[in-house]
N, C-alpha and C. Protein backbone atom coordinates (compact mmCIF):
# COMPACT_ATOMS: atom_id res chain seq x y z
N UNK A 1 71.83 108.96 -107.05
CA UNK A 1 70.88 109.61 -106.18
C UNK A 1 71.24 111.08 -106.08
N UNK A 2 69.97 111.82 -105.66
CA UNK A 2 70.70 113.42 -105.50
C UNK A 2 70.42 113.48 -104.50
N UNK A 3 71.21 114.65 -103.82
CA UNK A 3 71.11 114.80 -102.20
C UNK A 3 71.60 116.20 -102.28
N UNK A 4 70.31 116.83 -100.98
CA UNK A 4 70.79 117.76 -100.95
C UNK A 4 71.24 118.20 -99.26
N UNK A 5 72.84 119.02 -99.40
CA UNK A 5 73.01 119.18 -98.12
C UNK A 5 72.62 120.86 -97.57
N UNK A 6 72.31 120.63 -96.48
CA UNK A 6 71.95 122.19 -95.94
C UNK A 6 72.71 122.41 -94.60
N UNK A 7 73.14 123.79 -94.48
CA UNK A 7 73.76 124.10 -92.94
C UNK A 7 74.69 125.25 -93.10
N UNK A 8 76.08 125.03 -92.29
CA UNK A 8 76.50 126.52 -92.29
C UNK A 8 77.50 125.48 -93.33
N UNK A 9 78.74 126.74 -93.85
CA UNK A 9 79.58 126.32 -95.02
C UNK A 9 80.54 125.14 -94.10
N UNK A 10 80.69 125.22 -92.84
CA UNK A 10 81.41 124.39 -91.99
C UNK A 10 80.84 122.75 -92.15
N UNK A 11 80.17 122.85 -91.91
CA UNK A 11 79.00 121.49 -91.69
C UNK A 11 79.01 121.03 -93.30
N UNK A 12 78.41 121.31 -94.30
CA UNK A 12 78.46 121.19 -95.21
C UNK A 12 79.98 120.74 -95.70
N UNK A 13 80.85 121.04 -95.49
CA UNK A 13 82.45 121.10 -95.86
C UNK A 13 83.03 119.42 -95.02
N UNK A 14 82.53 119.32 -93.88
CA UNK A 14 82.02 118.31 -92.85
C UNK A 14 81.58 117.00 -93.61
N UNK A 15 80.76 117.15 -93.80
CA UNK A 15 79.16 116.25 -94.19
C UNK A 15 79.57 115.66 -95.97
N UNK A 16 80.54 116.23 -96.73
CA UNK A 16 80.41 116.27 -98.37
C UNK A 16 81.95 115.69 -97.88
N UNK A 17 83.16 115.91 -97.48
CA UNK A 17 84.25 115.00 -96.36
C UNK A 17 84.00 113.38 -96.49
N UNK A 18 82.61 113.66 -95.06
CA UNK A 18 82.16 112.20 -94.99
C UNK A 18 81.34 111.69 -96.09
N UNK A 19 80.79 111.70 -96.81
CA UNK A 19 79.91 110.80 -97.62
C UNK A 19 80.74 110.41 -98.54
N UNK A 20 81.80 111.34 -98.97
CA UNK A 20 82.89 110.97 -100.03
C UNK A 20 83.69 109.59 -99.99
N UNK A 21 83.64 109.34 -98.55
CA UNK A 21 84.47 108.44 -98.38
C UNK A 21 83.40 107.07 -98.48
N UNK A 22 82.15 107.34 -98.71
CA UNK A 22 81.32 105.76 -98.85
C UNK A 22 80.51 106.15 -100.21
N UNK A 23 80.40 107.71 -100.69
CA UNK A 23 79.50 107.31 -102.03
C UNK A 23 80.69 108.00 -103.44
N UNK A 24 80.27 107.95 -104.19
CA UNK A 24 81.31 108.27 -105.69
C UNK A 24 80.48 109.74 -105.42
N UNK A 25 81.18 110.77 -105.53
CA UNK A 25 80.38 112.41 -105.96
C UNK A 25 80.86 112.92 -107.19
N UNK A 26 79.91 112.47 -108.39
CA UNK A 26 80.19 112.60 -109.18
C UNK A 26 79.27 113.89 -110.33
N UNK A 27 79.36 114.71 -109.14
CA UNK A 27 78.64 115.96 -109.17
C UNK A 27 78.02 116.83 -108.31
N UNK A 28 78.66 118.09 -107.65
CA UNK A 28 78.59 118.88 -106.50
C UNK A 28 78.00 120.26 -107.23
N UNK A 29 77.12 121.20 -106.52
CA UNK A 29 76.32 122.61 -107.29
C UNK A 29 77.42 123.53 -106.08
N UNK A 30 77.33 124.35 -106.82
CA UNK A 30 78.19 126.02 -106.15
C UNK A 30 77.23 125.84 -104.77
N UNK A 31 77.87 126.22 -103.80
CA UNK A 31 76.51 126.89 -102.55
C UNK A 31 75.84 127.69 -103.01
N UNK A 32 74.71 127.10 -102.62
CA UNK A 32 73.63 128.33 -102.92
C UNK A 32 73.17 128.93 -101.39
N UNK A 33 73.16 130.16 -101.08
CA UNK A 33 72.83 130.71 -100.25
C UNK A 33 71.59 131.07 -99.67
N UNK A 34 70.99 130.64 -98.26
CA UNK A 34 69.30 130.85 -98.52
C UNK A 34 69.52 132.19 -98.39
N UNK A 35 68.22 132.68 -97.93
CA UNK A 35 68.09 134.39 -97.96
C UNK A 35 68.43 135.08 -96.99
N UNK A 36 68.89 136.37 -96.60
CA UNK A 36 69.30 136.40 -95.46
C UNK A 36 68.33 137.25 -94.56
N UNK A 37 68.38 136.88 -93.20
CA UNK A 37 69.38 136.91 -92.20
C UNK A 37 69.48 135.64 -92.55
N UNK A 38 69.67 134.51 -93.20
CA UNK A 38 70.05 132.86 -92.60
C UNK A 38 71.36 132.87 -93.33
N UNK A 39 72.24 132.50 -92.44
CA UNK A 39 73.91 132.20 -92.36
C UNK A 39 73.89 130.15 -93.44
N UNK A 40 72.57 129.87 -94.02
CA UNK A 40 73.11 128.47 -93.90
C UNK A 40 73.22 128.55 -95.93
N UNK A 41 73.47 127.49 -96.64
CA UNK A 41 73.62 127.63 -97.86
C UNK A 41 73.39 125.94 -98.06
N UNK A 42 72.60 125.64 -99.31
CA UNK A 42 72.77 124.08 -99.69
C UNK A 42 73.75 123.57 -100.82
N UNK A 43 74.42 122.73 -100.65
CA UNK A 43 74.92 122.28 -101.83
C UNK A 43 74.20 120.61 -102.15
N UNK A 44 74.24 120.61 -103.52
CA UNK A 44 73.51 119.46 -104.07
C UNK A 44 74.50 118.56 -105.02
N UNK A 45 74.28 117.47 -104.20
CA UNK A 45 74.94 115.89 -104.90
C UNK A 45 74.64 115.49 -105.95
N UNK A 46 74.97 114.77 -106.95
CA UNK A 46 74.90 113.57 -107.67
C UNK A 46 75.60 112.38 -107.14
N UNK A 47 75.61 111.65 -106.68
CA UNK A 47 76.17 110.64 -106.16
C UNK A 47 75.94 109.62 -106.16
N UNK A 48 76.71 108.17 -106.47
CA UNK A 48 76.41 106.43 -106.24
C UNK A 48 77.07 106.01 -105.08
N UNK A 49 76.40 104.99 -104.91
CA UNK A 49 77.36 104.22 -103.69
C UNK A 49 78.60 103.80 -104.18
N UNK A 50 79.69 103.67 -103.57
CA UNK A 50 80.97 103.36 -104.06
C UNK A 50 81.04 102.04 -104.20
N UNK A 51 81.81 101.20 -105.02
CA UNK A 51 81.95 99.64 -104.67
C UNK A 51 83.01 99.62 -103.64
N UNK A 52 84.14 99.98 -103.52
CA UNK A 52 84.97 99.39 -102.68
C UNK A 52 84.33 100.09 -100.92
N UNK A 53 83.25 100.62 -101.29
CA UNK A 53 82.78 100.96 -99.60
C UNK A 53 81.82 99.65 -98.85
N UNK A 54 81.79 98.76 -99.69
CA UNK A 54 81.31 97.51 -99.33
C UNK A 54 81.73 96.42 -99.36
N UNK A 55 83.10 96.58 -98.93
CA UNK A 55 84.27 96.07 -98.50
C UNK A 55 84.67 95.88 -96.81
C-alpha cells in the first residue's frame, strides 16, 4: 500500500516510528516540503502489513 504522511518533521518522525512497528516500510520518499509559509512536509510509504504484527 502507499501512504502518504503529512505534518510538521516532528509528527511525521512520530507517525513513520509507529507504523514501523505493525507494517514492513519497504520504501520511504525524502520530505517533500509544501510551499511556504506552511512549516508541514509529506513523506510517502511503500509499505505491507508485517506478519509477525498479527501475533
Amino acid at each position: 500500500m502507499r501512504i502518504r504522511l503529512h505534518g510538521t518533521p516532528t509528527e511525521t518522525a512520530a507517525t513513520l516510528a509507529a507504523l514501523a512497528r505493525v507494517l514492513d516500510i519497504r520504501h520511504q520518499s525524502r520530505p517533500y516540503p509544501d510551499r511556504p509559509p506552511s512549516t508541514l512536509h509529506r513523506i510517502y510509504l511503500d509499505a505491507t502489513p508485517r506478519e509477525d504484527a498479527h501475533r
